[in-house]
C-alpha atoms as a PDB file:
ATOM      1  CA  UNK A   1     -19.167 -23.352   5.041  1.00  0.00           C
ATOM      2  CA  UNK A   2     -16.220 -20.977   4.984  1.00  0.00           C
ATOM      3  CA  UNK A   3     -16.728 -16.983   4.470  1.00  0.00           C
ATOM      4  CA  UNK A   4     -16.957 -16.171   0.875  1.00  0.00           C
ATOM      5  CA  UNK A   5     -16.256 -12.378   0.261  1.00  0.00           C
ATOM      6  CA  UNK A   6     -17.792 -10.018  -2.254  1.00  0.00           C
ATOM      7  CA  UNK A   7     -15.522  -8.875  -4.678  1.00  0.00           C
ATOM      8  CA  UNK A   8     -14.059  -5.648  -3.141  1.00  0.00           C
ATOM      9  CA  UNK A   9     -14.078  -6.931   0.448  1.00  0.00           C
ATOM     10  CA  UNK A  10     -11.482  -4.590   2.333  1.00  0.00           C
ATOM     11  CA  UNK A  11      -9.524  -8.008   3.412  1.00  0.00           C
ATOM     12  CA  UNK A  12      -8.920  -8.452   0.083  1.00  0.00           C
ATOM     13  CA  UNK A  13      -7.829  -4.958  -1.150  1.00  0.00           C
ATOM     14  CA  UNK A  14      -5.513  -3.982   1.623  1.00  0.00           C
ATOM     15  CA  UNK A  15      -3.769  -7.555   0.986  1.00  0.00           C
ATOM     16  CA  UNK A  16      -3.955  -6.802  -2.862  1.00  0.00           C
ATOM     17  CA  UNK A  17      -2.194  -3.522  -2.267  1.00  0.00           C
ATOM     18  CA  UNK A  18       0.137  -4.503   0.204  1.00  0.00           C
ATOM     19  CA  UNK A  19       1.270  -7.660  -1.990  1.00  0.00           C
ATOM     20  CA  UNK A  20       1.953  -5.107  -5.099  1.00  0.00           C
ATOM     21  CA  UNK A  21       3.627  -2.696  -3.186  1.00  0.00           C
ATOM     22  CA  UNK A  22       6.180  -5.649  -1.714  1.00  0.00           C
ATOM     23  CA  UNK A  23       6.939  -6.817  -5.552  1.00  0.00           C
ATOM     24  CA  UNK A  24       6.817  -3.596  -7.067  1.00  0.00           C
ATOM     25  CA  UNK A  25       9.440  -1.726  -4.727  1.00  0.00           C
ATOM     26  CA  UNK A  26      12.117  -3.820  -5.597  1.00  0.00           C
ATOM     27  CA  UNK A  27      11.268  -4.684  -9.601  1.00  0.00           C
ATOM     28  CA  UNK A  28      14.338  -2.163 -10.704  1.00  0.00           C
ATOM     29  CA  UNK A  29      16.878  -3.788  -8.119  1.00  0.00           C
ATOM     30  CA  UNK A  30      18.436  -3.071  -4.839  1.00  0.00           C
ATOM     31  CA  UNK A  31      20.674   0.186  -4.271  1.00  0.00           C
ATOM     32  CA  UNK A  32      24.307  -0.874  -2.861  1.00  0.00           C
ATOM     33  CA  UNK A  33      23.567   0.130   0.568  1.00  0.00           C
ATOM     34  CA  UNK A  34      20.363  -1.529   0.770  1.00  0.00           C
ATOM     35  CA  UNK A  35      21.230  -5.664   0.928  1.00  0.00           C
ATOM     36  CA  UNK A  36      17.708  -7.084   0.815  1.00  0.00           C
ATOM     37  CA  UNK A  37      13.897  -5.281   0.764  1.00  0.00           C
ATOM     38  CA  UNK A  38      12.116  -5.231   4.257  1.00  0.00           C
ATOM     39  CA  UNK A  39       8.409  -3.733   3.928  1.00  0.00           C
ATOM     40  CA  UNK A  40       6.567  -3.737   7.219  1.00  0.00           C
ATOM     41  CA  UNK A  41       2.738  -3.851   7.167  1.00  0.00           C
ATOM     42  CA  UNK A  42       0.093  -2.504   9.863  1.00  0.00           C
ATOM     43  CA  UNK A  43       1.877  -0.805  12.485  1.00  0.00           C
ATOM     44  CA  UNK A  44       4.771  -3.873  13.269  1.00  0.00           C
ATOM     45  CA  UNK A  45       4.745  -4.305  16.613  1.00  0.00           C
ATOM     46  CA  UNK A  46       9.118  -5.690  16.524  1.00  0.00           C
ATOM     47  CA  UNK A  47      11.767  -2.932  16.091  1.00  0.00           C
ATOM     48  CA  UNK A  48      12.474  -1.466  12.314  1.00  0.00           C
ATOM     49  CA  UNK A  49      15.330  -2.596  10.627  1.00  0.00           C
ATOM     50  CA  UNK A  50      17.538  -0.122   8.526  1.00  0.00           C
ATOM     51  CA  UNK A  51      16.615   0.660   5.813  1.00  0.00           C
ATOM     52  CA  UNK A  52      13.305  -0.454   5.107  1.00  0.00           C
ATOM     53  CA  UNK A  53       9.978   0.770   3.928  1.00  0.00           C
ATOM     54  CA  UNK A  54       6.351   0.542   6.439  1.00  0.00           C
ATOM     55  CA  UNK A  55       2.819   0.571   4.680  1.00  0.00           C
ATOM     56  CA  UNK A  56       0.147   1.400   6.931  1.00  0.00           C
ATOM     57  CA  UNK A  57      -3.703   2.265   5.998  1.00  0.00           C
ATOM     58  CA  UNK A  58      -5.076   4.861   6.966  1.00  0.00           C
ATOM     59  CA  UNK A  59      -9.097   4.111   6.373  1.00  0.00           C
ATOM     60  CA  UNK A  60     -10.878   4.860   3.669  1.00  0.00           C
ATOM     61  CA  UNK A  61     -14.710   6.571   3.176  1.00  0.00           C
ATOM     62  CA  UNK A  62     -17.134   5.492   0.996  1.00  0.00           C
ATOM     63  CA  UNK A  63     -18.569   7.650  -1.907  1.00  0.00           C
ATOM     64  CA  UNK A  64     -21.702   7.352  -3.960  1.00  0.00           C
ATOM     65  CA  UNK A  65     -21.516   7.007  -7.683  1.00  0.00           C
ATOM     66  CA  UNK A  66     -24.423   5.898  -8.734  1.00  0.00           C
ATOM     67  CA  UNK A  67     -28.214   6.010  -7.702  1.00  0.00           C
ATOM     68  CA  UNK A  68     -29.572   3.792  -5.589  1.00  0.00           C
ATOM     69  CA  UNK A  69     -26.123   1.975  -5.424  1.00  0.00           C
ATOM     70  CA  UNK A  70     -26.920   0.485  -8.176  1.00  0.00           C
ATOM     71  CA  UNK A  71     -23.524  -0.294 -10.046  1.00  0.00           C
ATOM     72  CA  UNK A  72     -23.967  -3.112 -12.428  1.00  0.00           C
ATOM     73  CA  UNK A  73     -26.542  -5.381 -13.625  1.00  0.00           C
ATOM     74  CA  UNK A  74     -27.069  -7.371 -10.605  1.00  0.00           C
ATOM     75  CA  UNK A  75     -24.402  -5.230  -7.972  1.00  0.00           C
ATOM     76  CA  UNK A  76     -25.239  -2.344  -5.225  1.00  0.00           C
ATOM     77  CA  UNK A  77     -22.016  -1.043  -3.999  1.00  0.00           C
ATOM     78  CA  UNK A  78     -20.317   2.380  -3.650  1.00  0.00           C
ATOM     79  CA  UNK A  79     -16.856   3.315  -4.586  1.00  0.00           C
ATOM     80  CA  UNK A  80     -14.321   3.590  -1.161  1.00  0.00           C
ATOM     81  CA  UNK A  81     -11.247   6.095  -1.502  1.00  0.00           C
ATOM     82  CA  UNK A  82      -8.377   4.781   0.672  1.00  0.00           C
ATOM     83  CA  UNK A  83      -5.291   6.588   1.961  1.00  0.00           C
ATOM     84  CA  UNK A  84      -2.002   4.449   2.576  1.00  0.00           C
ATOM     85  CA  UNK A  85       0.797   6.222   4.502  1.00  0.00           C
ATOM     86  CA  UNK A  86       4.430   4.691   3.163  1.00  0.00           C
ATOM     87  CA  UNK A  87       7.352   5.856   4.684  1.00  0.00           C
ATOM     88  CA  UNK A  88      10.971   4.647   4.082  1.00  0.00           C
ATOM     89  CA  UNK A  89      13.394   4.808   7.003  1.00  0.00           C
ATOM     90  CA  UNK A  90      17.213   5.060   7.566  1.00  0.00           C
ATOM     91  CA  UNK A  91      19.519   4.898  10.721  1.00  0.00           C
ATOM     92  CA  UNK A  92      21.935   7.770  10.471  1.00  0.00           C
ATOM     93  CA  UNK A  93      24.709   5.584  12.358  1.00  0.00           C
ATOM     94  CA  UNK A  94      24.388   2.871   9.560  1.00  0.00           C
ATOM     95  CA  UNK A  95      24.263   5.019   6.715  1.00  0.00           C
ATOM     96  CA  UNK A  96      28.044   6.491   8.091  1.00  0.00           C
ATOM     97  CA  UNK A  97      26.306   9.885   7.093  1.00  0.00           C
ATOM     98  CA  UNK A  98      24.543   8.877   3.657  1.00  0.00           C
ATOM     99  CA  UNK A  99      20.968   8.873   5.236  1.00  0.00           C
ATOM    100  CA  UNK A 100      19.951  11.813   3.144  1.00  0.00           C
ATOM    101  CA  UNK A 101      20.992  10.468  -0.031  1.00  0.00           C
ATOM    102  CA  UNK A 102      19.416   7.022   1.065  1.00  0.00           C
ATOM    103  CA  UNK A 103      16.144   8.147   2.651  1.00  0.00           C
ATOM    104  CA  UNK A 104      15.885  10.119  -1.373  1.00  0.00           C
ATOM    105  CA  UNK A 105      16.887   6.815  -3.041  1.00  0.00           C
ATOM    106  CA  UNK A 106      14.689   4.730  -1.017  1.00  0.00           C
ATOM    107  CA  UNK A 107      11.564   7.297  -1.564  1.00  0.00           C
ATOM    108  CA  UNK A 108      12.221   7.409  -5.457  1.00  0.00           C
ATOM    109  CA  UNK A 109      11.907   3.512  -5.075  1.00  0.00           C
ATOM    110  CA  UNK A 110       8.239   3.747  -3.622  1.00  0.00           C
ATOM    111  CA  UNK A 111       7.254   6.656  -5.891  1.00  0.00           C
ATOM    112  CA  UNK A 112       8.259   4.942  -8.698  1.00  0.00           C
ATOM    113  CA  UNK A 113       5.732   2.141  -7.914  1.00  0.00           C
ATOM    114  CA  UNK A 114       2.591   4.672  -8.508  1.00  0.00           C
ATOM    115  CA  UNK A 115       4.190   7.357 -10.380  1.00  0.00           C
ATOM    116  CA  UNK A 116       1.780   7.007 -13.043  1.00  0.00           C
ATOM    117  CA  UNK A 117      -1.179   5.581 -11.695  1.00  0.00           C
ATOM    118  CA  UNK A 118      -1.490   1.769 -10.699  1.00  0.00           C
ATOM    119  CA  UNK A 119      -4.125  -0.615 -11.950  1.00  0.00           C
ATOM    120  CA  UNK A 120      -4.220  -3.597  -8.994  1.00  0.00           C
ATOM    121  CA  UNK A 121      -5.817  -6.084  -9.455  1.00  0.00           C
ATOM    122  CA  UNK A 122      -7.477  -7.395  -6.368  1.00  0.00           C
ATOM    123  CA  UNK A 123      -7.189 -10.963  -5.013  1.00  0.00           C
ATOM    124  CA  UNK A 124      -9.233 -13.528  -3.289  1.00  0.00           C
ATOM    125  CA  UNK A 125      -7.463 -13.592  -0.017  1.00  0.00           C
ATOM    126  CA  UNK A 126     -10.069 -15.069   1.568  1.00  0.00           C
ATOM    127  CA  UNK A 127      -9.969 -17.888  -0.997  1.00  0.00           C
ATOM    128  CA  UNK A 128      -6.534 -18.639   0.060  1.00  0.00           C
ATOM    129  CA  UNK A 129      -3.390 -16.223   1.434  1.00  0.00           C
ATOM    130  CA  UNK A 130      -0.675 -19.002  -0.276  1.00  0.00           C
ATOM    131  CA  UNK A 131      -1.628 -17.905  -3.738  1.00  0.00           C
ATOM    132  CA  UNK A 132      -4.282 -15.704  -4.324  1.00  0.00           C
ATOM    133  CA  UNK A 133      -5.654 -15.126  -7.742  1.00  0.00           C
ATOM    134  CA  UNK A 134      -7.710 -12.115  -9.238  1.00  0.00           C
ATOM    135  CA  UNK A 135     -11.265 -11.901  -8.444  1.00  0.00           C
ATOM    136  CA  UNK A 136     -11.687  -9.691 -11.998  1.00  0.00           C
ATOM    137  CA  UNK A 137     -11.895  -6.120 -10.091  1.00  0.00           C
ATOM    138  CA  UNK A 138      -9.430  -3.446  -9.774  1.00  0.00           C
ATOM    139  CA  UNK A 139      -8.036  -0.733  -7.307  1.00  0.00           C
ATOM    140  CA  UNK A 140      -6.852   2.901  -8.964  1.00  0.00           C
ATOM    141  CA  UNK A 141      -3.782   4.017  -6.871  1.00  0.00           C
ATOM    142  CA  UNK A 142      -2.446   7.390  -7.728  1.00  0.00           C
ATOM    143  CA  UNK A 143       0.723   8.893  -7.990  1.00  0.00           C
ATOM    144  CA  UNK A 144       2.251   9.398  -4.327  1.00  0.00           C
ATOM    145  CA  UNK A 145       2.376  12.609  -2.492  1.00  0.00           C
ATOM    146  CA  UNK A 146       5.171  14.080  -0.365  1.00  0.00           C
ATOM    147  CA  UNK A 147       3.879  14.839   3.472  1.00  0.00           C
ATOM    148  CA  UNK A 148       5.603  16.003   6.532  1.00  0.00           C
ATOM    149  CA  UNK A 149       6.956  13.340   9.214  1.00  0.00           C
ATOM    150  CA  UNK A 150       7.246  13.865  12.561  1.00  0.00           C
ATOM    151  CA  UNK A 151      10.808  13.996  13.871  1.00  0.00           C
ATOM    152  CA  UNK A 152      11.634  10.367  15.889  1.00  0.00           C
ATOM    153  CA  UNK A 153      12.319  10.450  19.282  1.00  0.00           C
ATOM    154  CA  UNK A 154      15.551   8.728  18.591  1.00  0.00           C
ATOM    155  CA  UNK A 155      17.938  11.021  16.964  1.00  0.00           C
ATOM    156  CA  UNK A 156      19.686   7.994  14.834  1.00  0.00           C
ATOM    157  CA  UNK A 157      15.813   7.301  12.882  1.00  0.00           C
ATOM    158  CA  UNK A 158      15.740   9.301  10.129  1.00  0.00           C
ATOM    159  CA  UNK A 159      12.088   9.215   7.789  1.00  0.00           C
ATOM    160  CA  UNK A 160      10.402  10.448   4.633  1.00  0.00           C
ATOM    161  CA  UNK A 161       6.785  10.054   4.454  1.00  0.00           C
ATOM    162  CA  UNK A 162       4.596   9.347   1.374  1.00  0.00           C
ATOM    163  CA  UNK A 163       0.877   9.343   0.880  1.00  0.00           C
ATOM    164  CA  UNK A 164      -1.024   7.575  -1.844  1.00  0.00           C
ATOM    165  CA  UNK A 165      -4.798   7.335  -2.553  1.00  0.00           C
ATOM    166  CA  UNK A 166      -6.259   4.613  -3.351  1.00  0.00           C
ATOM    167  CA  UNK A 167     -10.120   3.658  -5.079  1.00  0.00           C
ATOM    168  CA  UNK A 168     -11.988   0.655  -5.720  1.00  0.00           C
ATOM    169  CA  UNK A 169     -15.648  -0.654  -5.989  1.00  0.00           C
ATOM    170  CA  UNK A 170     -16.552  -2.225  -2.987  1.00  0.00           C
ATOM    171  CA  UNK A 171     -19.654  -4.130  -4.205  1.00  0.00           C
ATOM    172  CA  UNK A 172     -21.873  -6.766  -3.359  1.00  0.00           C
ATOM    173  CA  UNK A 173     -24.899  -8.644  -5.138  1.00  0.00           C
ATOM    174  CA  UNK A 174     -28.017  -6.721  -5.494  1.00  0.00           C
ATOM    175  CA  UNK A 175     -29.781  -9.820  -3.769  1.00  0.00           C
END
């Protein structure tokens, strides 16, 4: 018998937010410079094309919100706040001296996908990857925040960094 998940499994959730993300990024078009959308997941481990966008999770800790765990009739569960790191990269070469206006472009493009809050629903990935549907729960992502990046050690990578947080119900039955 295969591995059925409770409802806000983490499989499911960082797929659910990863899969949003992808479609979302793009749902106002492509900029000129930009011929199709690359978004790398989990730390790839092949080189970055230019330009692109990388989602990466950074964990996420669990928080009690109700007593006992109790969250609904018949679930035990506590809500988990995530943190996702997106960053959108340019080459400086390729962009003929247009990274700045690019990397801004390209970081409007993510912020735009959680400007004001996203409802996401989350999928049963472990029912199938091809086409997940909703399992009825949702994660809260917030509006993204502007952070610091590292310089690269390759003069031509140019970054901007984004964070988001993230919040779901990660809940199983109270059997």
């Amino acid at each position: 018998m295969p591995f059925t998940a409770h409802p806000g499994a983490l499989y499911n959730v960082l797929g659910s937010f990863n899969d949003f993300f992808r479609k979302q990024v793009t749902a106002n078009g492509l900029p000129a410079f930009m011929p199709s959308s690359v978004v790398n997941t989990d730390w790839p481990q092949k080189p970055i094309t230019f330009p692109s966008f990388s989602l990466v999770h950074l964990g996420a800790e669990p928080r009690e919100v109700a007593q006992g765990r109790n969250l609904d009739p018949g679930w035990r569960g506590a809500e988990r706040i995530g943190l996702a790191e997106i960053s959108v990269w340019e080459s400086y070469a390729r962009a003929s001296g247009n990274h700045a206006a690019n990397l801004r472009i390209l970081r409007d493009m993510a912020a735009r996908v959680f400007a004001t809050g996203a409802g996401i629903n989350i999928l049963d990935i472990y029912g199938t990857t091809a086409s997940p549907t909703s399992n009825g729960t949702i994660i809260r992502a917030g509006p993204v925040r502007d952070a610091p990046a590292p310089p690269d050690p390759n003069p031509d990578v140019m970054r901007l960094r984004l964070l988001v947080e993230y919040r779901w119900l990660e809940r199983a039955t109270a059997g």
